[in-house]
Protein backbone atom coordinates (compact mmCIF):
# COMPACT_ATOMS: atom_id res chain seq x y z
CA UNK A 1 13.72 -3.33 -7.10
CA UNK A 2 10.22 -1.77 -6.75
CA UNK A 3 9.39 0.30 -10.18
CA UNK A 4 6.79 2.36 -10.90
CA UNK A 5 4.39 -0.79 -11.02
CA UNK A 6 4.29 -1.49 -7.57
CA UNK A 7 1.10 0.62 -6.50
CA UNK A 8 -0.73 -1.39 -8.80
CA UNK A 9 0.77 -4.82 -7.69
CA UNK A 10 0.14 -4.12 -3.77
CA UNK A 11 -3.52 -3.03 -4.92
CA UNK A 12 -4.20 -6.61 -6.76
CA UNK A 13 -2.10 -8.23 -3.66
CA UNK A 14 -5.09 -6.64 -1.49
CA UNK A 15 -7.36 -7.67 -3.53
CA UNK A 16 -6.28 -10.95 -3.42
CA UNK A 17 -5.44 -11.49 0.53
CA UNK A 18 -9.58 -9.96 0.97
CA UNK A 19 -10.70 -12.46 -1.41
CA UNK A 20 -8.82 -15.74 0.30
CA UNK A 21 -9.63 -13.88 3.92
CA UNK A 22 -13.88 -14.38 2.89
CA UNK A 23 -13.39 -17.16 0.85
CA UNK A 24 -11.32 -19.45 3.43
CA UNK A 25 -13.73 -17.73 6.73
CA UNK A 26 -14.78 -19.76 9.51
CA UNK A 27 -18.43 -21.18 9.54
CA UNK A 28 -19.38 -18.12 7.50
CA UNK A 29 -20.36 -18.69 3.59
CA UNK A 30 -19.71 -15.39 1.68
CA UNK A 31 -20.26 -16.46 -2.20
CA UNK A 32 -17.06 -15.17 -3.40
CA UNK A 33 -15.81 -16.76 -6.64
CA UNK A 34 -13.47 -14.77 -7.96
CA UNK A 35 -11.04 -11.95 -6.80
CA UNK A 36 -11.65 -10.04 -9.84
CA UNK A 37 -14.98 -10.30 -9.98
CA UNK A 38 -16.04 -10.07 -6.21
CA UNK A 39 -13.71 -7.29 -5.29
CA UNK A 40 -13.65 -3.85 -6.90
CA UNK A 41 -10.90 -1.53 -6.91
CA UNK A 42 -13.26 0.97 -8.09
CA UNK A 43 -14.77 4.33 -6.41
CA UNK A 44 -17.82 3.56 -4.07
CA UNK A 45 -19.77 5.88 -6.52
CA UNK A 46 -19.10 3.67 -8.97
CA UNK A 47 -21.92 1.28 -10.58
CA UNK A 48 -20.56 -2.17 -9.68
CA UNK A 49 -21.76 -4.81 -10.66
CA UNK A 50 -24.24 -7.53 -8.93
CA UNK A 51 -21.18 -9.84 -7.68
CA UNK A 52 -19.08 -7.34 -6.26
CA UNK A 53 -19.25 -7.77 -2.80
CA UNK A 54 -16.39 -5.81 -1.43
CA UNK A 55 -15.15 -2.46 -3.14
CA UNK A 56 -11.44 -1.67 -2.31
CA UNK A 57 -10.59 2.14 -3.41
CA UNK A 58 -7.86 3.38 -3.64
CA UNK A 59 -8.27 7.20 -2.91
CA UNK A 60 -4.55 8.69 -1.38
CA UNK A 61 -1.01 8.37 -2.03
CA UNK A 62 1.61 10.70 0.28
CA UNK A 63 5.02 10.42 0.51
CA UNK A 64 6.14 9.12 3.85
CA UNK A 65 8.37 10.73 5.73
CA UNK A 66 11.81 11.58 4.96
CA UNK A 67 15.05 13.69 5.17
CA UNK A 68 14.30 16.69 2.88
CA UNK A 69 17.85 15.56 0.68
CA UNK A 70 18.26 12.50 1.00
CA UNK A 71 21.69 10.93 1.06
CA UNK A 72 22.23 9.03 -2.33
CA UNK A 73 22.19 4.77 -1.53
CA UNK A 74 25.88 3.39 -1.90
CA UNK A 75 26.57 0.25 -3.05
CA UNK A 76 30.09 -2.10 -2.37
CA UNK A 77 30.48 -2.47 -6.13
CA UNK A 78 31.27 1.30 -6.05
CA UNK A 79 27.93 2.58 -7.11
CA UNK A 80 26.11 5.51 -6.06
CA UNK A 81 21.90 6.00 -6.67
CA UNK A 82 19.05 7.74 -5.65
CA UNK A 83 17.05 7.06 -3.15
CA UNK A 84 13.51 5.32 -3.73
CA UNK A 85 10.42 7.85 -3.36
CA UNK A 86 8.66 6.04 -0.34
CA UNK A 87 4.75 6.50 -0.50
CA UNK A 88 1.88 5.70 2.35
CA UNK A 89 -1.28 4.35 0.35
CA UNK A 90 -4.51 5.21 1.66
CA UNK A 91 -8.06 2.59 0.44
CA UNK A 92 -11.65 3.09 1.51
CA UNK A 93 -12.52 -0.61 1.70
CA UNK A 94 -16.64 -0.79 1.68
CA UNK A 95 -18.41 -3.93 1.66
CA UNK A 96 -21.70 -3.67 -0.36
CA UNK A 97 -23.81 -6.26 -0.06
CA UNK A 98 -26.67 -6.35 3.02
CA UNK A 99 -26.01 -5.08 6.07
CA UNK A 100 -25.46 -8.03 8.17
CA UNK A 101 -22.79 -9.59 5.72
CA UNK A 102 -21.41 -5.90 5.60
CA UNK A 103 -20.24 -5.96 9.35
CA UNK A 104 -19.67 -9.99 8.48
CA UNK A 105 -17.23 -9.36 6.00
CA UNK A 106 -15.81 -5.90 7.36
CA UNK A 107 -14.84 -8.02 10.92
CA UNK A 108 -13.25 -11.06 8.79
CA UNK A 109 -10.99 -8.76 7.04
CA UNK A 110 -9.90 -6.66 9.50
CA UNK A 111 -9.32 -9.80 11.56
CA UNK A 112 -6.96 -10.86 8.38
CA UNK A 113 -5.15 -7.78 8.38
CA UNK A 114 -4.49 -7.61 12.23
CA UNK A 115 -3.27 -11.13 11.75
CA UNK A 116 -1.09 -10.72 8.94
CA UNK A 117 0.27 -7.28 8.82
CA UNK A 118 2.94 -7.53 7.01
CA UNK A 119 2.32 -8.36 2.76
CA UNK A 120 5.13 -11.25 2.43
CA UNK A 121 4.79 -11.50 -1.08
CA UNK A 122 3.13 -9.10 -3.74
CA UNK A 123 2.29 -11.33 -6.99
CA UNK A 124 4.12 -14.47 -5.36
CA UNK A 125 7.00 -12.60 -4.89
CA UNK A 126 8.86 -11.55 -1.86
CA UNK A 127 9.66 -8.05 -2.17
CA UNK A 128 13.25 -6.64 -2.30
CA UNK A 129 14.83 -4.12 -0.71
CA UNK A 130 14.34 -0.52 -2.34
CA UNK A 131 16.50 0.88 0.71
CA UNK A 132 19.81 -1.54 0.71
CA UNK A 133 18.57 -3.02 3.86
CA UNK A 134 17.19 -6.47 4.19
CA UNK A 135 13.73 -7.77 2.87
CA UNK A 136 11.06 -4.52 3.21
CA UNK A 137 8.65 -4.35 4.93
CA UNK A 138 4.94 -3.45 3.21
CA UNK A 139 2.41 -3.37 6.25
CA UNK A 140 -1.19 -2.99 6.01
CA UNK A 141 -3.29 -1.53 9.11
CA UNK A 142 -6.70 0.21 9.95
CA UNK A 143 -6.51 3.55 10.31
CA UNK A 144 -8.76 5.92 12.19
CA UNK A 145 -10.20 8.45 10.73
CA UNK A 146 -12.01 11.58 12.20
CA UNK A 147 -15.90 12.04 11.56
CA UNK A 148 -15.30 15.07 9.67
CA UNK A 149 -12.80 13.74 7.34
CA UNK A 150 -15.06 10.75 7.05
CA UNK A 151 -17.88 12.79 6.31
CA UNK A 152 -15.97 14.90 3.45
CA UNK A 153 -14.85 11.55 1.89
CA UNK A 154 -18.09 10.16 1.66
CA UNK A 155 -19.38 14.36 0.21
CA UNK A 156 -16.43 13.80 -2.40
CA UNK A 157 -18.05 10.41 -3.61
CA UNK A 158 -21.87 12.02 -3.30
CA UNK A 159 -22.70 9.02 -1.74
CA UNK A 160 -24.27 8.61 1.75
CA UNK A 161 -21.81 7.58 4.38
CA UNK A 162 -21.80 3.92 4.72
CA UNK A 163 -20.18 1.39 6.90
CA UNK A 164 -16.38 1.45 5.76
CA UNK A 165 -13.09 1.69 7.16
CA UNK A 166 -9.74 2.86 5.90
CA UNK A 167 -6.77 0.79 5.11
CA UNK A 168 -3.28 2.26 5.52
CA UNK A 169 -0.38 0.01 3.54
CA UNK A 170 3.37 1.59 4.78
CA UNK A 171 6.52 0.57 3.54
CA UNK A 172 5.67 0.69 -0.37
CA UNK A 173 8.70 2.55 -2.48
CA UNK A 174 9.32 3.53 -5.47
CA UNK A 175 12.94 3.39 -6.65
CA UNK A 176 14.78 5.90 -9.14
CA UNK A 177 14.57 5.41 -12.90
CA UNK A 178 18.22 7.12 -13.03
CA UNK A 179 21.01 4.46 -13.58
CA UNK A 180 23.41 4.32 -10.98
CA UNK A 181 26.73 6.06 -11.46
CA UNK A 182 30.49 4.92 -10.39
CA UNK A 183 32.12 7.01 -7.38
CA UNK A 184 35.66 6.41 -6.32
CA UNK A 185 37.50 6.36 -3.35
CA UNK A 186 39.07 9.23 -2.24
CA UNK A 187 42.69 9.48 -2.99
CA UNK A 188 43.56 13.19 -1.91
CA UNK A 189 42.54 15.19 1.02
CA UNK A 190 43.70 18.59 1.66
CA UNK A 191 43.07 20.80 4.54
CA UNK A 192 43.15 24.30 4.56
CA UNK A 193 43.60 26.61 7.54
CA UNK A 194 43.89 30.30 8.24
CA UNK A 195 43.23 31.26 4.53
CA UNK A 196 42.61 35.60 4.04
């Protein structure tokens, strides 16, 4: 079950997979020590610290698409809930330290990303299905962005634009709070035709 927690879990999961992506690169040293300390989930604008090398922002959540009314999830035990709220998470992921390492680090995790889309665990944990299926799916993926919207992003921070790029994680949901209730089978049917 994914609660209300889980937008903060796949954000330290991200953090985590950037920090191991730098830390474990190819005949590249970045000095990353720590995931916590190196990696910032913290506005651009922001004054990070000296050993922050990567900032990872979190800046939109939308609802992914969906049926307008949703068909409540049934269970075989005779239960009946609500659907989970399925979101699309948006980060600006900005390297800051000199420019070189900048398009460095920027090409080692994007590399990561294209070669591990999918998160299989968040926390050391596989997650669960939020839509009675199988395992779910949480993928991550570049995104292109237009100039313009880039441009108003970077207006919105009052920073100067900067090389970044935009990470797009799918598949995150957030299932009801509301306890499940019992439905029965039915036991009557009743047609009616040709009533005045």
């Amino acid at each position: 079950m994914s609660n209300y927690t889980i937008i903060e879990r796949v954000s330290e999961e991200l953090r985590r997979q950037i920090f191991s992506a730098l830390d474990e690169a190819p005949d590249t040293e970045f000095s990353v020590t720590d995931a916590a300390t190196n990696i910032a989930l913290e506005a651009p604008g922001e004054n990070l610290n000296n050993q922050v090398v990567v900032s990872l922002y979190l800046y939109h959540i939308s609802q992914q698409q969906r049926p307008r009314n949703p068909m409540p999830l049934r269970s075989g035990a005779g239960e009946e809930k609500r659907p989970p709220l399925p979101l699309q998470l948006r980060y600006l992921l900005l390297p800051v330290d000199n420019e070189t390492n900048n398009q460095l680090m920027l090409g080692r995790i994007l590399q990561h990303f294209h070669d591990h889309p999918v998160l299989e665990s968040i926390a050391g944990e596989a997650p669960d299905s939020s839509f009675g299926r199988g395992q779910d799916q949480i993928r991550v993926m570049a995104e292109d962005i237009p100039l313009e919207q880039l441009t108003q992003l970077w207006n919105a921070f009052s920073q100067p634009m900067r090389l970044a790029t935009i990470l797009r994680v799918d598949g995150v949901a957030i299932d009801s709070y509301r306890s499940p209730h019992q439905y029965g089978p039915v036991r009557e049917a009743y047609t009616v035709l040709g009533q005045k």
